[in-house]
Protein backbone atom coordinates (compact mmCIF):
# COMPACT_ATOMS: atom_id res chain seq x y z
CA UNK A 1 99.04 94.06 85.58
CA UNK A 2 101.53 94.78 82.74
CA UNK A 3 104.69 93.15 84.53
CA UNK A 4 104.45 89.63 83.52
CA UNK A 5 107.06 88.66 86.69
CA UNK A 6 104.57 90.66 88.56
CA UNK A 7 101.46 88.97 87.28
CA UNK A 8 103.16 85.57 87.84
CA UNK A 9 104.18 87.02 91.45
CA UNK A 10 100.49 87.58 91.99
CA UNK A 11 98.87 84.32 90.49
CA UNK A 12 101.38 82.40 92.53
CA UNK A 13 100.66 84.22 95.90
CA UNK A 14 96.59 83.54 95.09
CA UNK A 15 97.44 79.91 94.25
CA UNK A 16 99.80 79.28 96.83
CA UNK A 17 98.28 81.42 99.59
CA UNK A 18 94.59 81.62 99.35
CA UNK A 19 93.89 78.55 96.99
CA UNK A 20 92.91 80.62 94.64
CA UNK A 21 93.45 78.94 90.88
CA UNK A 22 93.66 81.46 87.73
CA UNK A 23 95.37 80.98 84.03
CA UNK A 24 97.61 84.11 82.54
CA UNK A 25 94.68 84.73 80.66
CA UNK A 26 92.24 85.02 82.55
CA UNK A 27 92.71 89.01 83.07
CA UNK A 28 89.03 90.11 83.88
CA UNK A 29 89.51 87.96 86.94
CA UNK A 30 93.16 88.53 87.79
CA UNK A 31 91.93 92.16 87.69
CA UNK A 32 88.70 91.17 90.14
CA UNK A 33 91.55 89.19 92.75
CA UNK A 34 93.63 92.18 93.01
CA UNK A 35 90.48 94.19 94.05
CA UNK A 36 90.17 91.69 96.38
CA UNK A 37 93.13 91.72 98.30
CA UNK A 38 93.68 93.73 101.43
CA UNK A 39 97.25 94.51 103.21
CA UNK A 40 97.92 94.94 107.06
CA UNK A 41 100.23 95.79 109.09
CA UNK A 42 98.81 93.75 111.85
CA UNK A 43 95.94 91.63 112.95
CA UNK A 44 94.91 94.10 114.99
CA UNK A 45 94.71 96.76 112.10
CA UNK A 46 92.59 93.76 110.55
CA UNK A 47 90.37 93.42 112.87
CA UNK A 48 89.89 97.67 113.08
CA UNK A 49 89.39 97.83 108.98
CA UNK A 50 86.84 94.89 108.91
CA UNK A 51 84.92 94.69 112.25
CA UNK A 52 85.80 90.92 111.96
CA UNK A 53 86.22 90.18 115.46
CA UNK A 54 83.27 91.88 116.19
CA UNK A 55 80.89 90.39 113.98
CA UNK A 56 82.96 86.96 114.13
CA UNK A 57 83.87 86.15 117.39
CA UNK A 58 84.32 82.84 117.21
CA UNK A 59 86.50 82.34 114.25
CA UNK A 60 88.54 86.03 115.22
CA UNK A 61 91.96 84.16 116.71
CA UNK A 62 94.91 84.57 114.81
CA UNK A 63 95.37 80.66 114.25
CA UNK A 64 92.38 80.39 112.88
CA UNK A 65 92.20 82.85 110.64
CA UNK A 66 95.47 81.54 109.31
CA UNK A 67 94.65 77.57 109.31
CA UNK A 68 91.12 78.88 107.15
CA UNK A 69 93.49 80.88 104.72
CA UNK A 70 91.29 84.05 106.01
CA UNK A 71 94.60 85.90 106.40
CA UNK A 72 97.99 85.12 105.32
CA UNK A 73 101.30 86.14 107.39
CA UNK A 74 103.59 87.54 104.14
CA UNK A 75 106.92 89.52 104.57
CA UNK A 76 105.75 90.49 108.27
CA UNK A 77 102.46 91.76 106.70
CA UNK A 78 98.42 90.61 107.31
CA UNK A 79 97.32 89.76 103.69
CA UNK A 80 93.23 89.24 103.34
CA UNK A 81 91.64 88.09 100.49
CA UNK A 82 88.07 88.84 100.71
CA UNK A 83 86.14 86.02 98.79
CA UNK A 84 82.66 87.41 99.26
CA UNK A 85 83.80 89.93 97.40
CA UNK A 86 85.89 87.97 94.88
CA UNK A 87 82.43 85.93 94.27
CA UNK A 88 80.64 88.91 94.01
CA UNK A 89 82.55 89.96 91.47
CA UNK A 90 82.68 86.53 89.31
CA UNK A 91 79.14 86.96 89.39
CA UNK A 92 78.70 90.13 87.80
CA UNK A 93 81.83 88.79 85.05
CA UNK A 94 79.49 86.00 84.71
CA UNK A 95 76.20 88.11 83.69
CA UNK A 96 78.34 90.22 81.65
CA UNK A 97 79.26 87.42 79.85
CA UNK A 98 75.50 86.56 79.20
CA UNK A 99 74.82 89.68 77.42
């Protein structure tokens, strides 16, 4: 992210939004959130792209996906974060890191 309104814009919508905690610096993992994020136009178009009412039945309702922060209602849009991913990710940082 070059535009530092935009990159403010974006570490504001992770903290805000999803919880999600990261310093200006920290551009590896700014980099790895951004990966992470997914736009719908719908919950239904969510639920299409990730087979998450399939494979999660009982947490698939629209208020609880939004009380758990699994999607966020922005600007008449679905936002998802995915975390496992997001983890996955720190992980790998994390062994790189090592080296």
């Amino acid at each position: 992210m070059e535009n530092s309104l935009v990159k403010y814009g974006f570490l504001k919508i992770l903290e805000l939004e999803f919880g999600i905690y990261l310093k200006e610096q920290e551009t590896e993992k700014i980099e790895l959130a951004e990966t992470c994020i997914e736009v719908y136009d719908s919950v239904e178009d969510f639920y299409k792209a990730t087979g998450w009412q399939r494979d999660n039945p009982e947490e698939a309702n629209l208020e609880y996906l939004l009380k758990h922060r699994v999607l966020v209602e922005i600007q008449g849009k679905m936002w998802y974060f995915s975390r496992i991913r997001y983890q996955d990710g720190l992980k790998k940082l994390m062994k790189q890191d090592c080296i």
